[in-house]
Protein backbone atom coordinates (compact mmCIF):
# COMPACT_ATOMS: atom_id res chain seq x y z
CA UNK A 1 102.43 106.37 217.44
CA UNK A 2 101.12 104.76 220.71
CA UNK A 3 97.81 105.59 222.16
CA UNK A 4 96.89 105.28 225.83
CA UNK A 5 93.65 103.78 227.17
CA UNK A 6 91.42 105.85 229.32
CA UNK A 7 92.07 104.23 232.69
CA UNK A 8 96.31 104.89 231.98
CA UNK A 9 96.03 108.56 231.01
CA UNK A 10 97.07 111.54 233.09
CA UNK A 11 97.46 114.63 232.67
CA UNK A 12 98.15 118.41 234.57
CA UNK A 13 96.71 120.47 230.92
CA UNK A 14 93.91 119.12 230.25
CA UNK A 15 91.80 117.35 233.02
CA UNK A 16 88.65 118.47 231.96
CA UNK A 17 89.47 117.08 228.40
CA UNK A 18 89.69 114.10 230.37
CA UNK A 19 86.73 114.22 232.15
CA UNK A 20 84.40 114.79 229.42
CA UNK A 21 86.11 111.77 227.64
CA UNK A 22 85.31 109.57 230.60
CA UNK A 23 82.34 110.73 230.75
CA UNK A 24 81.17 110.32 227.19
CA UNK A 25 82.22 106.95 227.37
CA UNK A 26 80.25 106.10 230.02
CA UNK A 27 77.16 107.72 228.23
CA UNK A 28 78.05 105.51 225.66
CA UNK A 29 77.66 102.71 227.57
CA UNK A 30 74.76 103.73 229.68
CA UNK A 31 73.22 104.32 226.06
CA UNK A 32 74.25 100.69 224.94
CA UNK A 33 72.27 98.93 227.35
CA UNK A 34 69.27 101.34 226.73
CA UNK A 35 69.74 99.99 223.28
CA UNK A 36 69.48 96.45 224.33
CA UNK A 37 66.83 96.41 226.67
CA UNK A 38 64.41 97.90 223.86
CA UNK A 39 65.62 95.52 221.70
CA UNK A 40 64.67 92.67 224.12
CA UNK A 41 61.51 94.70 225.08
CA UNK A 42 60.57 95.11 221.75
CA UNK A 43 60.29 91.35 221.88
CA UNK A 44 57.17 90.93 224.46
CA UNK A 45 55.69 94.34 222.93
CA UNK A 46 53.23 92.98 220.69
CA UNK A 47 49.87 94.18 219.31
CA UNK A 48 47.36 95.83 222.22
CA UNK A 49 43.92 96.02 221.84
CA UNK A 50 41.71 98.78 223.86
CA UNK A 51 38.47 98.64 224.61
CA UNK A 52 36.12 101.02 224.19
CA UNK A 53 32.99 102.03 226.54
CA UNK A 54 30.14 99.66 226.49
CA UNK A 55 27.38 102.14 225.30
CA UNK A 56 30.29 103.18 222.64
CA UNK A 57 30.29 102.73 218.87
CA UNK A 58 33.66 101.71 219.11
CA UNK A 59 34.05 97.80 220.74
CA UNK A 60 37.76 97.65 220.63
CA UNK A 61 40.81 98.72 218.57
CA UNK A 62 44.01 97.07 217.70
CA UNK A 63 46.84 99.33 218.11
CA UNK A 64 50.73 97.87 216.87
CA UNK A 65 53.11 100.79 217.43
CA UNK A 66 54.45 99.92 220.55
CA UNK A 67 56.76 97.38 218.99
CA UNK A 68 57.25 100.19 216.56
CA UNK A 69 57.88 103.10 219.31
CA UNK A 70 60.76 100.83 221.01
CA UNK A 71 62.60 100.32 217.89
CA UNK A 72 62.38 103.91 216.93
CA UNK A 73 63.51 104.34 220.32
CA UNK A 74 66.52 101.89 219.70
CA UNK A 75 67.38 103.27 216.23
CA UNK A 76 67.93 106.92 218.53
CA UNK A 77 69.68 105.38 221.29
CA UNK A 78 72.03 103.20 219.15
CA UNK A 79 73.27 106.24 217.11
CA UNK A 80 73.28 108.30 220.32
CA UNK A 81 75.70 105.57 221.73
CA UNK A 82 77.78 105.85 219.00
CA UNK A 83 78.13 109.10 218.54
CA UNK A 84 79.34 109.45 222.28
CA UNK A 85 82.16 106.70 221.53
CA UNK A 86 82.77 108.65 218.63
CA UNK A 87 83.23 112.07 220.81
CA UNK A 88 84.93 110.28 223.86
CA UNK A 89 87.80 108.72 221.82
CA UNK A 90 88.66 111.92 220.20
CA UNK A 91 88.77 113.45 223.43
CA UNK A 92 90.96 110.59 224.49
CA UNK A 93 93.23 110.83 221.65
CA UNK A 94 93.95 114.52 222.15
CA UNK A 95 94.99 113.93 225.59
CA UNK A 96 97.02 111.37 224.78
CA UNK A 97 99.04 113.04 222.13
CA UNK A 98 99.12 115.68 224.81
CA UNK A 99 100.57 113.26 227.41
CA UNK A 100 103.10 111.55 224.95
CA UNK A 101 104.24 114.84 223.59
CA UNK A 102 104.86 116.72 227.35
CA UNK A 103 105.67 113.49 228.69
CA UNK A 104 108.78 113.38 226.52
């Protein structure tokens, strides 16, 4: 059985099968370099320290979660990714059975 990539399918049934598996794809990829910019991000995010009023009881706090926000971030975004490969290659498989099969 031969599958077809993306860019070499056509078809008259199903273009909107089509579309949506383009399109998935590309939110795949759009979601891929999300990914990697919070993981270099995550690199320069290091501990931040506020400081508090002067006539305040509190001089300053230390606050670490924003290291810990961008790879929560990146944990969502990498499965996100994924899961629109995932999606977009089924769609792309059922058109191309669908082209091989009315092609024929």
């Amino acid at each position: 059985m031969k599958l077809y990539p993306h860019s070499k399918i056509k078809t008259d049934t199903l273009p909107t099968l089509l579309f949506a598996a383009r399109a998935t794809s590309v939110l795949g990829y759009i979601f891929s370099l999300l990914t990697i910019f919070l993981w270099v991000s995550s690199i320069f995010l290091g501990p931040r320290t506020m400081y508090g009023e002067p006539n305040s009881p509190i001089l300053s706090v230390t606050w670490n979660g924003a290291r810990g926000m961008a790879w929560l971030f990146s944990a969502g975004t990498v499965s996100t990714a994924l899961f629109c490969f995932i999606v977009g290659g089924l769609c792309a498989a059922v058109v191309s059975f669908e082209y091989k099969y009315t092609k024929s």
